[in-house]
C-alpha atoms as a PDB file:
ATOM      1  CA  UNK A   1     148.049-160.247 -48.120  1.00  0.00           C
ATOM      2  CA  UNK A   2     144.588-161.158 -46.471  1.00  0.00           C
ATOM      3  CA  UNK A   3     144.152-164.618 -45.415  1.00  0.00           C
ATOM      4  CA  UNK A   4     141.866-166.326 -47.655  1.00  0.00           C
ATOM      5  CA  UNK A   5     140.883-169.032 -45.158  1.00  0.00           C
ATOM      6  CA  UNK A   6     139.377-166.592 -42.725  1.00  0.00           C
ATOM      7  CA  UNK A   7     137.084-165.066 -45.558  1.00  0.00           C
ATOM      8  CA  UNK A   8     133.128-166.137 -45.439  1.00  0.00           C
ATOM      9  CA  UNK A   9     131.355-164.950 -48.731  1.00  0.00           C
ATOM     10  CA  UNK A  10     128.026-163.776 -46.859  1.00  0.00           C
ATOM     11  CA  UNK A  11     128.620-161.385 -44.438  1.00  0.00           C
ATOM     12  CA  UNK A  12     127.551-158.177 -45.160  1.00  0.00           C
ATOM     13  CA  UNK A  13     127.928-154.631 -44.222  1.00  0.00           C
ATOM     14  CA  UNK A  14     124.922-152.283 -43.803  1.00  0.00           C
ATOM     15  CA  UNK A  15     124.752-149.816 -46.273  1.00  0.00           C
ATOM     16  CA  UNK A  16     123.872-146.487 -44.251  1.00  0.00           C
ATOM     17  CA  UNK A  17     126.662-146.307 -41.440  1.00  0.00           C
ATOM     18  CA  UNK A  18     126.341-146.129 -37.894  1.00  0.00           C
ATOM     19  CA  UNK A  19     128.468-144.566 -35.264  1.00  0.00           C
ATOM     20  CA  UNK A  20     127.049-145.485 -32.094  1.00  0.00           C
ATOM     21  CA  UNK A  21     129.704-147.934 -30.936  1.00  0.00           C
ATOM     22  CA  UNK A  22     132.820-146.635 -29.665  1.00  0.00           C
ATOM     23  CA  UNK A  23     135.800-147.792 -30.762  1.00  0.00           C
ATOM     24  CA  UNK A  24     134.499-150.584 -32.348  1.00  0.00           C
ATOM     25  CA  UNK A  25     132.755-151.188 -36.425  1.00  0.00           C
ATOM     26  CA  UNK A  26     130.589-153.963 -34.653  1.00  0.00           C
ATOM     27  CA  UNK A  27     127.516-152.070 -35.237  1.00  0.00           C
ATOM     28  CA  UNK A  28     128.075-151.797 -39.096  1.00  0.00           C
ATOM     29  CA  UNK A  29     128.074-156.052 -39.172  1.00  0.00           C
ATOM     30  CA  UNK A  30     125.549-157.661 -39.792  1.00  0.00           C
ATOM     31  CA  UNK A  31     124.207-161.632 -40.585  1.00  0.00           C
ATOM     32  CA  UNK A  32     123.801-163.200 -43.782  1.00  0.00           C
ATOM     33  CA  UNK A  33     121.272-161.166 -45.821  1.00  0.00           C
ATOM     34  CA  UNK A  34     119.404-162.958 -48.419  1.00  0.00           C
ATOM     35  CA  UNK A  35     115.780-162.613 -49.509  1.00  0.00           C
ATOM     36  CA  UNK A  36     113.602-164.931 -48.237  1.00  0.00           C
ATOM     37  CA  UNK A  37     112.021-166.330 -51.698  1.00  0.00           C
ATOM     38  CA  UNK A  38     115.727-166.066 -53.347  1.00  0.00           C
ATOM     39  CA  UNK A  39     117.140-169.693 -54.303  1.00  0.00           C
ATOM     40  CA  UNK A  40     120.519-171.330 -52.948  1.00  0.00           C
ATOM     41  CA  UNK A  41     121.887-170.715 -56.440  1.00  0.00           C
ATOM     42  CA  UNK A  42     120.855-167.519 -56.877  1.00  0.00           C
ATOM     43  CA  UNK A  43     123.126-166.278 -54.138  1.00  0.00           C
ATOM     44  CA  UNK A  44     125.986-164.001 -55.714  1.00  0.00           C
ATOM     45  CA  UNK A  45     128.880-164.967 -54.118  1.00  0.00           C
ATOM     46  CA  UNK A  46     130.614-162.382 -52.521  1.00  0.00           C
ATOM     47  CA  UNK A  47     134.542-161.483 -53.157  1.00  0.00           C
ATOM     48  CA  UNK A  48     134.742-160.194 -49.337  1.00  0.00           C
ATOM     49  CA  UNK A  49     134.056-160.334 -45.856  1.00  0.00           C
ATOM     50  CA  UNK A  50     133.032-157.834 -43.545  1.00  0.00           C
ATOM     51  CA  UNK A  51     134.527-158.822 -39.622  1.00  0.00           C
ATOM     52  CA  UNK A  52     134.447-156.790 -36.418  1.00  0.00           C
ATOM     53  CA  UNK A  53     137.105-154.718 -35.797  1.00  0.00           C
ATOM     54  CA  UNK A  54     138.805-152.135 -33.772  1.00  0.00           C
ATOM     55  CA  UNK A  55     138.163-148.532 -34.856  1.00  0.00           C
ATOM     56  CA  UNK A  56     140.738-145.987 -33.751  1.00  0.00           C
ATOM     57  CA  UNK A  57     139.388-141.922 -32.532  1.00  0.00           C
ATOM     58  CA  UNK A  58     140.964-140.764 -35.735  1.00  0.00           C
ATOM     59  CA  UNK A  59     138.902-142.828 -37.975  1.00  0.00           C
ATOM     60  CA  UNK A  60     135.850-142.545 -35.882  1.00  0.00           C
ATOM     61  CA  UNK A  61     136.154-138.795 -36.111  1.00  0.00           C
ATOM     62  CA  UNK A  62     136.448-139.187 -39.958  1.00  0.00           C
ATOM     63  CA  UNK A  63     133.202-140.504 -40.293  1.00  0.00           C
ATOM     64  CA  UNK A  64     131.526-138.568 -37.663  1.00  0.00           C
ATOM     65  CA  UNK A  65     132.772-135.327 -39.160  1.00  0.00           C
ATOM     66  CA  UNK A  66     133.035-135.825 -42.615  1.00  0.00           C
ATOM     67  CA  UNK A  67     130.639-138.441 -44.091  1.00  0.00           C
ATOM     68  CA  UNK A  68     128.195-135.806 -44.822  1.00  0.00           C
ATOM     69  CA  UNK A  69     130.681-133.640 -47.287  1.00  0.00           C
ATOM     70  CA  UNK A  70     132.553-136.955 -48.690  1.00  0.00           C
ATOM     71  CA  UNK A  71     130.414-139.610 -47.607  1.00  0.00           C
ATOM     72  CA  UNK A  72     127.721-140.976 -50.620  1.00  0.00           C
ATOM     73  CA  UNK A  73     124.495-142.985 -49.667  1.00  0.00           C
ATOM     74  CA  UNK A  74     123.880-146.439 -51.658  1.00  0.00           C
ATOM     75  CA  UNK A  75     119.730-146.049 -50.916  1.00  0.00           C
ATOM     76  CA  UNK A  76     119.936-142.241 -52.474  1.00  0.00           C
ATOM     77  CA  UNK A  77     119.749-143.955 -56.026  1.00  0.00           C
ATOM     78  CA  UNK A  78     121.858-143.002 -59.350  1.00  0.00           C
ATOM     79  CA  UNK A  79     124.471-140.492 -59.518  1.00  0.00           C
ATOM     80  CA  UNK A  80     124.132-137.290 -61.098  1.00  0.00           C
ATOM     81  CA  UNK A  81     128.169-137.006 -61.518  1.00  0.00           C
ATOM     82  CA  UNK A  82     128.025-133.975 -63.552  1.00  0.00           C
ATOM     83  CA  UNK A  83     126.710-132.626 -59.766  1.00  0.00           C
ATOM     84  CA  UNK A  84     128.177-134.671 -57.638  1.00  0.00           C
ATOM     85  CA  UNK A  85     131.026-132.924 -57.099  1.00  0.00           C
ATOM     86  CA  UNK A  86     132.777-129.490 -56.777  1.00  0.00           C
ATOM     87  CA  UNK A  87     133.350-129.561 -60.392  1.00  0.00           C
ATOM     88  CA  UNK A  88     132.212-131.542 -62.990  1.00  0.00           C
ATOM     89  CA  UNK A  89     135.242-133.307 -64.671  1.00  0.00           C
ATOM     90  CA  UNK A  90     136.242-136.734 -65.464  1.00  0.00           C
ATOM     91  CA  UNK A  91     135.197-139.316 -62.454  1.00  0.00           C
ATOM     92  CA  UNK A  92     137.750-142.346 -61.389  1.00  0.00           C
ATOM     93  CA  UNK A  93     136.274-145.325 -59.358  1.00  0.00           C
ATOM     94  CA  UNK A  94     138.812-147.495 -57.248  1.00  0.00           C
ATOM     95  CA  UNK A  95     137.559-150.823 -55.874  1.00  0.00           C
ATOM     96  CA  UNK A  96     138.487-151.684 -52.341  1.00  0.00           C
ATOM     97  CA  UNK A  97     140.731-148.946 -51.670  1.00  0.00           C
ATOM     98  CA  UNK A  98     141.708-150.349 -48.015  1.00  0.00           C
ATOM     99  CA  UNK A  99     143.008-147.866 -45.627  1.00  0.00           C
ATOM    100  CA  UNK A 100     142.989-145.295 -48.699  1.00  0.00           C
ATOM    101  CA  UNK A 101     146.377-144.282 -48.960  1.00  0.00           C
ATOM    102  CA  UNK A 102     147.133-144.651 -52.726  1.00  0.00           C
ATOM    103  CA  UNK A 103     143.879-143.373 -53.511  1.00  0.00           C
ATOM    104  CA  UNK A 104     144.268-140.095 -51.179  1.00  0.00           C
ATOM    105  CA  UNK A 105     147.454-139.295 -53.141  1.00  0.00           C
ATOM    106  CA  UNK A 106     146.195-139.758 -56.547  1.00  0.00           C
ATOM    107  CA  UNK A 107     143.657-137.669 -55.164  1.00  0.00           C
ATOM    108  CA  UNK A 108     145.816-134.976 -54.084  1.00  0.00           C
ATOM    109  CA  UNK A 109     147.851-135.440 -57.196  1.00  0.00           C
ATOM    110  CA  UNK A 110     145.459-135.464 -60.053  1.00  0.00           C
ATOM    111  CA  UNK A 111     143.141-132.322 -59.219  1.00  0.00           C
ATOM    112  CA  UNK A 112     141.631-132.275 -62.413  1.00  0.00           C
ATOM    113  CA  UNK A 113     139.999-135.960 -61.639  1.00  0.00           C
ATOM    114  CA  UNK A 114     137.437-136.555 -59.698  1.00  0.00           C
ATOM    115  CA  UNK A 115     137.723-139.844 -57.478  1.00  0.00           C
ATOM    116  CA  UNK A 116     135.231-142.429 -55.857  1.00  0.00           C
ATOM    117  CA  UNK A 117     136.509-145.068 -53.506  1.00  0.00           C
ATOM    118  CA  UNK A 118     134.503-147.996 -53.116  1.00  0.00           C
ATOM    119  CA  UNK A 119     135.353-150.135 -49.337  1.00  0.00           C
ATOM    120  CA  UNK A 120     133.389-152.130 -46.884  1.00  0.00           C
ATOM    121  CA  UNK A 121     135.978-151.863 -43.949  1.00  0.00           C
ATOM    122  CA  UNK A 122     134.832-148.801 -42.069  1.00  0.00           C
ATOM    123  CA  UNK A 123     138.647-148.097 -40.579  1.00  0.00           C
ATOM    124  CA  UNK A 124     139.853-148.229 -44.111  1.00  0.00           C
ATOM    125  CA  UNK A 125     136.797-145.549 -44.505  1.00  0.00           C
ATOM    126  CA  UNK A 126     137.013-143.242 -41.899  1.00  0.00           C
ATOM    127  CA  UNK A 127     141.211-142.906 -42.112  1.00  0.00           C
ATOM    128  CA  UNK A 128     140.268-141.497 -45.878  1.00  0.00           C
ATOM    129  CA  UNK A 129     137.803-139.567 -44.746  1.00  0.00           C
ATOM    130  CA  UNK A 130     139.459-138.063 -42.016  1.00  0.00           C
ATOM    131  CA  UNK A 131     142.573-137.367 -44.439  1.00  0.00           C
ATOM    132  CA  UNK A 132     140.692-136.131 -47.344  1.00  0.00           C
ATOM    133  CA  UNK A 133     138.454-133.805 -45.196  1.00  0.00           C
ATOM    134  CA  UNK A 134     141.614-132.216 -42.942  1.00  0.00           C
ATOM    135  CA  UNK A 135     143.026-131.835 -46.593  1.00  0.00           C
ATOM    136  CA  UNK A 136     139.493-130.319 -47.925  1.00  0.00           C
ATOM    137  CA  UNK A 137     140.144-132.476 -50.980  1.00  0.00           C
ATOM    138  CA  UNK A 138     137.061-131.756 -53.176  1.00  0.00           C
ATOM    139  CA  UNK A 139     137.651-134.126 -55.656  1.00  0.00           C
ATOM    140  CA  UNK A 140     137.017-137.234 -53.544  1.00  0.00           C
ATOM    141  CA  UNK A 141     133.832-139.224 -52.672  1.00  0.00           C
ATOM    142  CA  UNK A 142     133.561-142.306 -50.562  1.00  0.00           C
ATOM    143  CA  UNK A 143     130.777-145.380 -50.524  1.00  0.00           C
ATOM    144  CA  UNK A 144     130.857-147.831 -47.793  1.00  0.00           C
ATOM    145  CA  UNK A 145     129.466-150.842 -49.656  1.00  0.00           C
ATOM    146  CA  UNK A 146     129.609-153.884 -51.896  1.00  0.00           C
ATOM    147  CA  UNK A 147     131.054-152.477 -55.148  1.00  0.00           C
ATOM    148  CA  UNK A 148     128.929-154.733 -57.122  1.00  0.00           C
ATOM    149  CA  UNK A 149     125.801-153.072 -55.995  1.00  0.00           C
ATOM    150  CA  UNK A 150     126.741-149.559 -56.526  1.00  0.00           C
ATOM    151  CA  UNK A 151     127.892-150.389 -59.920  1.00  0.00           C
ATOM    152  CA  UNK A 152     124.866-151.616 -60.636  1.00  0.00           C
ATOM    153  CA  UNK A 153     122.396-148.924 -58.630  1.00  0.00           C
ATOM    154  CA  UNK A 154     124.312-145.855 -58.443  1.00  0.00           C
ATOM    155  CA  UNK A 155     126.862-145.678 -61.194  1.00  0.00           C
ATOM    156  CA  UNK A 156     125.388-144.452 -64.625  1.00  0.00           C
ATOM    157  CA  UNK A 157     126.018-146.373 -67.830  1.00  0.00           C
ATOM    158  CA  UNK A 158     129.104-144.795 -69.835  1.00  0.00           C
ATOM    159  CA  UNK A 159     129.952-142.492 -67.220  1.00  0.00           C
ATOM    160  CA  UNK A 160     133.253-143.373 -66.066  1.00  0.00           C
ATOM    161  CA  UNK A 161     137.113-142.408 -67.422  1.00  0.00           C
ATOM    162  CA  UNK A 162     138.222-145.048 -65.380  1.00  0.00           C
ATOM    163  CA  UNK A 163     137.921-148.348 -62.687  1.00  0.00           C
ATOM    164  CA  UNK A 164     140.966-149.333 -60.540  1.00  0.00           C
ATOM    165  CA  UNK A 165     141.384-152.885 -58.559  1.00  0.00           C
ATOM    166  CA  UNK A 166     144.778-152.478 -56.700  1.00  0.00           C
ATOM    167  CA  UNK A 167     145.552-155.905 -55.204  1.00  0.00           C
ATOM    168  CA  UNK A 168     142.489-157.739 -54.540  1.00  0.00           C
ATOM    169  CA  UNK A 169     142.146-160.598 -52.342  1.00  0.00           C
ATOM    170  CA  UNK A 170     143.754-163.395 -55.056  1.00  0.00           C
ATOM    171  CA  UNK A 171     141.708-166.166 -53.216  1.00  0.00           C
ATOM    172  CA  UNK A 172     144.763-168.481 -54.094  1.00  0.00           C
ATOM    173  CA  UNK A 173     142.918-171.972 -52.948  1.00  0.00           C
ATOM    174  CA  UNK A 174     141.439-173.709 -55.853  1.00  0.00           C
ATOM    175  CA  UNK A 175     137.819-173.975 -54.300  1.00  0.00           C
ATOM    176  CA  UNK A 176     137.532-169.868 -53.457  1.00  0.00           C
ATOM    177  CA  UNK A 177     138.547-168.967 -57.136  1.00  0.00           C
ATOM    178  CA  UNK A 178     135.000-168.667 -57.544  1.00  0.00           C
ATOM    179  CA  UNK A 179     135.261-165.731 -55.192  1.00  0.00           C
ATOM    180  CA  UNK A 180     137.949-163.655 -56.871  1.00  0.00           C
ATOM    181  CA  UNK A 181     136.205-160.399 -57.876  1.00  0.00           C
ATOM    182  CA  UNK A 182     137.518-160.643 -61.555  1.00  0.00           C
ATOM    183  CA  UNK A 183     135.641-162.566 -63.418  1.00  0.00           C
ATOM    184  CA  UNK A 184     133.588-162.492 -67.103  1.00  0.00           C
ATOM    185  CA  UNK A 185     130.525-161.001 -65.131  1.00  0.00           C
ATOM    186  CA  UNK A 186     132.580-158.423 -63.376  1.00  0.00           C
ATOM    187  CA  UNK A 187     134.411-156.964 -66.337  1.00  0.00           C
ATOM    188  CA  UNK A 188     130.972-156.824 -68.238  1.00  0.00           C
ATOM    189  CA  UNK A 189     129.620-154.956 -65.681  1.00  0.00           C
ATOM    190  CA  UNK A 190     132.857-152.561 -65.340  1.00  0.00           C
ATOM    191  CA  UNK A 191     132.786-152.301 -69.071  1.00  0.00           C
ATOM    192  CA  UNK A 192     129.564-151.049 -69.424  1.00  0.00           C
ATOM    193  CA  UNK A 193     130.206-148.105 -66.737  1.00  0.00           C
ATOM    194  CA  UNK A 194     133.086-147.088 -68.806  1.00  0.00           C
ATOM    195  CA  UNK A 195     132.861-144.222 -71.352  1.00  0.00           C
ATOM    196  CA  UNK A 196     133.865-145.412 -74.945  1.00  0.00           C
ATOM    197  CA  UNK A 197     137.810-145.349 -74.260  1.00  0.00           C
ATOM    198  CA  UNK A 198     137.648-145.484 -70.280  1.00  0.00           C
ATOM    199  CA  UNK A 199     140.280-148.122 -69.115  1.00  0.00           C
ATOM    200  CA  UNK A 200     140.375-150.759 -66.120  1.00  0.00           C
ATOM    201  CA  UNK A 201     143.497-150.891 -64.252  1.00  0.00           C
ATOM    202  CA  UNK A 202     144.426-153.609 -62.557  1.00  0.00           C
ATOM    203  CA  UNK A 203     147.692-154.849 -60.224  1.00  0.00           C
ATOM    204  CA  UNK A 204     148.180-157.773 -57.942  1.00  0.00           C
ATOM    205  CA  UNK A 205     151.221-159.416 -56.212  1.00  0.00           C
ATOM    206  CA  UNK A 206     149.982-163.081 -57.200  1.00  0.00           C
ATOM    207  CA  UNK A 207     151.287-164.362 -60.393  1.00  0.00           C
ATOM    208  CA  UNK A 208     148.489-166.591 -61.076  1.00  0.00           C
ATOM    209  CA  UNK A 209     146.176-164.252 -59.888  1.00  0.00           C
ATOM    210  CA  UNK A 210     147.651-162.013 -62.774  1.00  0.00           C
ATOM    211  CA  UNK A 211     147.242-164.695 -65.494  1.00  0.00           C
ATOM    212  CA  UNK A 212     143.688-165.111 -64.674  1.00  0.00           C
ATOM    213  CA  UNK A 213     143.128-161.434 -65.131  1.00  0.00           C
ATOM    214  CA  UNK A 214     144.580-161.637 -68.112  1.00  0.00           C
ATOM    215  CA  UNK A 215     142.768-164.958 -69.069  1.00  0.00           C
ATOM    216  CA  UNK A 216     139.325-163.461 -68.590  1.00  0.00           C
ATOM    217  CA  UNK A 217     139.613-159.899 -70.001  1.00  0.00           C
ATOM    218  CA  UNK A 218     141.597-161.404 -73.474  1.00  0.00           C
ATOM    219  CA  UNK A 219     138.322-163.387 -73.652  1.00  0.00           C
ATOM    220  CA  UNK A 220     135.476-160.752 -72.779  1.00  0.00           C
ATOM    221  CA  UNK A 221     134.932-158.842 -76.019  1.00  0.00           C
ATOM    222  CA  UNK A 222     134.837-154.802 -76.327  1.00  0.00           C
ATOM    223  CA  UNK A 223     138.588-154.578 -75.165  1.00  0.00           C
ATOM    224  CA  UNK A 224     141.900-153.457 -75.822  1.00  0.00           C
ATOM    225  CA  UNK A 225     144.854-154.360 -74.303  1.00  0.00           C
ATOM    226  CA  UNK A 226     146.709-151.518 -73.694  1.00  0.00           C
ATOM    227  CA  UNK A 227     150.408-153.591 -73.453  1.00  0.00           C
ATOM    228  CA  UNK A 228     152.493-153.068 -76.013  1.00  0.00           C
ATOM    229  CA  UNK A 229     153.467-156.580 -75.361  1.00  0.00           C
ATOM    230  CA  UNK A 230     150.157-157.855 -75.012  1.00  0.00           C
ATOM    231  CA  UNK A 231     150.478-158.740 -71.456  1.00  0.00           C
ATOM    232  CA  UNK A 232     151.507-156.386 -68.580  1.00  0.00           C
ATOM    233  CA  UNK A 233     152.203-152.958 -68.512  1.00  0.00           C
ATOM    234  CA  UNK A 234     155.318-151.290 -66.722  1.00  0.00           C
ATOM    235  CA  UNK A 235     153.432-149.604 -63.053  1.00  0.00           C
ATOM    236  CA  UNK A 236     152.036-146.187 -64.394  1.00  0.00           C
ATOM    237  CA  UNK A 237     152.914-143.092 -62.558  1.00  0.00           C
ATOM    238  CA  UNK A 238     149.355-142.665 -61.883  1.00  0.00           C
ATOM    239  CA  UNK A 239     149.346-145.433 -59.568  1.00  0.00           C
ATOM    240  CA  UNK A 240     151.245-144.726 -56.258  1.00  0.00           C
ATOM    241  CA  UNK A 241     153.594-147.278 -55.033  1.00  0.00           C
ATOM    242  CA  UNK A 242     152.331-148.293 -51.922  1.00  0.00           C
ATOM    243  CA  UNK A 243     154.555-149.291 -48.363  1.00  0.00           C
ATOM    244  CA  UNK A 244     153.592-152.685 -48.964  1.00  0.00           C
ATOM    245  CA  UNK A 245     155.003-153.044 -52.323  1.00  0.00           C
ATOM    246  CA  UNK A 246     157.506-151.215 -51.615  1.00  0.00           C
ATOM    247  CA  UNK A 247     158.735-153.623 -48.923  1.00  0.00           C
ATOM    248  CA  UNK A 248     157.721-156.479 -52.181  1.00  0.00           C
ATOM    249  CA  UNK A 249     160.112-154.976 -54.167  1.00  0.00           C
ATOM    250  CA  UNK A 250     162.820-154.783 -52.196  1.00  0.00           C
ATOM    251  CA  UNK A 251     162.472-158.970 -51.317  1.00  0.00           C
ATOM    252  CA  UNK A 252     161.950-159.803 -55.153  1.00  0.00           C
ATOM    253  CA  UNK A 253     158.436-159.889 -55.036  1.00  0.00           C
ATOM    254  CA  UNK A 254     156.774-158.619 -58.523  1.00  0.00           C
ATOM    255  CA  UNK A 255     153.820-156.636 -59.591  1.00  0.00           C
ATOM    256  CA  UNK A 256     151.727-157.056 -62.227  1.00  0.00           C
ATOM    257  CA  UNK A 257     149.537-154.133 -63.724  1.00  0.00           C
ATOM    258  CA  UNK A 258     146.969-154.735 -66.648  1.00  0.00           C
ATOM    259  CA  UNK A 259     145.513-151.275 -68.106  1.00  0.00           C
ATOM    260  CA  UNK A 260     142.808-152.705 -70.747  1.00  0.00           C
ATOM    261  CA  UNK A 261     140.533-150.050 -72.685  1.00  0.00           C
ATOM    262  CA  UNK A 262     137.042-150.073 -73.399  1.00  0.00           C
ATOM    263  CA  UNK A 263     136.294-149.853 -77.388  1.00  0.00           C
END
């Protein structure tokens, strides 16, 4: 689980990529970026951070090599999804998919879907896109960028059969809740991306993380809970178990998945 003390909520990572470093995402960081005439409390505060890291061949060569078959472009504007893709079928969005793993297997799995991943961390990035290119997956699509703002600029109202969040940052302190990507705003926003009858699956390791999920979705209207006990739901099939869970599991650590449909 990331530590939440090492997060800052303005750093920011550009939104066309650049591979001119070796070895190394410092050239996709950049400083704060606000506009000028914007005020203090205008600021959206961000759920992430975006810090320099260490970029292996492999995933350099994934973005090198494939970003122009899987990679999609923030500044090119909406999404024609019916286009987009090989074939025009229903279209999945996952949120932060981190090094990709779960997401390349549902991928590989669920032909019949179409997939976007959503992740600022260009490793995470260029592993998937190294693994989904060797693989010539067709079905899978990749933005490097703040999921907020491609929700927002490039995905079309009622477009979606589905939005996934697997494990997000739970921001456990008190003061950073405010920073915890689901929140009344958020599921608004996911909510009106969704087809009538697209769901929003969610799954976290924190327990109060989970209640809060819970908390604000039960209160934003235009949902149904797809639990038959109102709560959780039992991990789907759908939803690969990752090695981190797995290794969860095996201490006692639970899981919590919410699957909540749009009406």
């Amino acid at each position: 689980m990331p530590d939440p003390t090492e997060h800052s909520a303005d750093i920011k990572v550009f939104e066309e990529p650049q591979w001119a470093t070796p070895y190394t995402q410092a050239s996709l960081i950049q400083t704060p970026q606000v506009a000028p005439n914007q005020p203090p409390h205008q600021r959206r505060i961000r759920s992430f951070v975006v810090r320099t890291g260490r970029m292996t061949l492999g995933q350099q060569r994934g973005l090198q090599v494939y970003w122009p078959t899987h990679g999609l472009e923030l500044a090119a504007g909406p999404l024609q999804l019916e286009t987009c893709f090989a074939k025009a079928q229903p279209c999945i969005v996952e949120i932060g998919f981190g090094m990709g793993q779960s997401l390349l297997e549902q991928a590989q799995k669920m032909p019949e879907t179409n997939f976007i991943g959503i992740e600022v961390h260009a490793p995470g990035v260029g592993k998937l896109l190294a693994q989904a290119g060797d693989l010539g997956l067709e079905n899978l699509k990749v933005y490097q960028a703040d999921a907020i703002e491609v929700l927002e600029q490039a995905i079309p109202e009622a477009s979606l059969a589905g939005v996934q969040v697997f494990f997000p940052d739970p921001w456990p302190k008190k003061k950073h809740h405010k920073r915890r990507i689901i929140q009344p705003p958020f599921v608004d926003l996911v909510r009106s991306r969704l087809q009538v009858g697209g769901r929003l699956h969610l799954a976290t390791d924190w327990q109060p993380y989970a209640e809060h999920m819970l908390e604000v979705l039960q209160a934003t209207p235009g949902w149904r809970n797809c639990s038959a006990t109102g709560d959780y739901i039992e991990r789907p099939l759908t939803r690969p178990l990752t090695k981190f869970e797995h290794r969860g599991h095996k201490l006692g650590h639970g899981v919590w998945d919410l699957l909540f449909e749009r009406q």
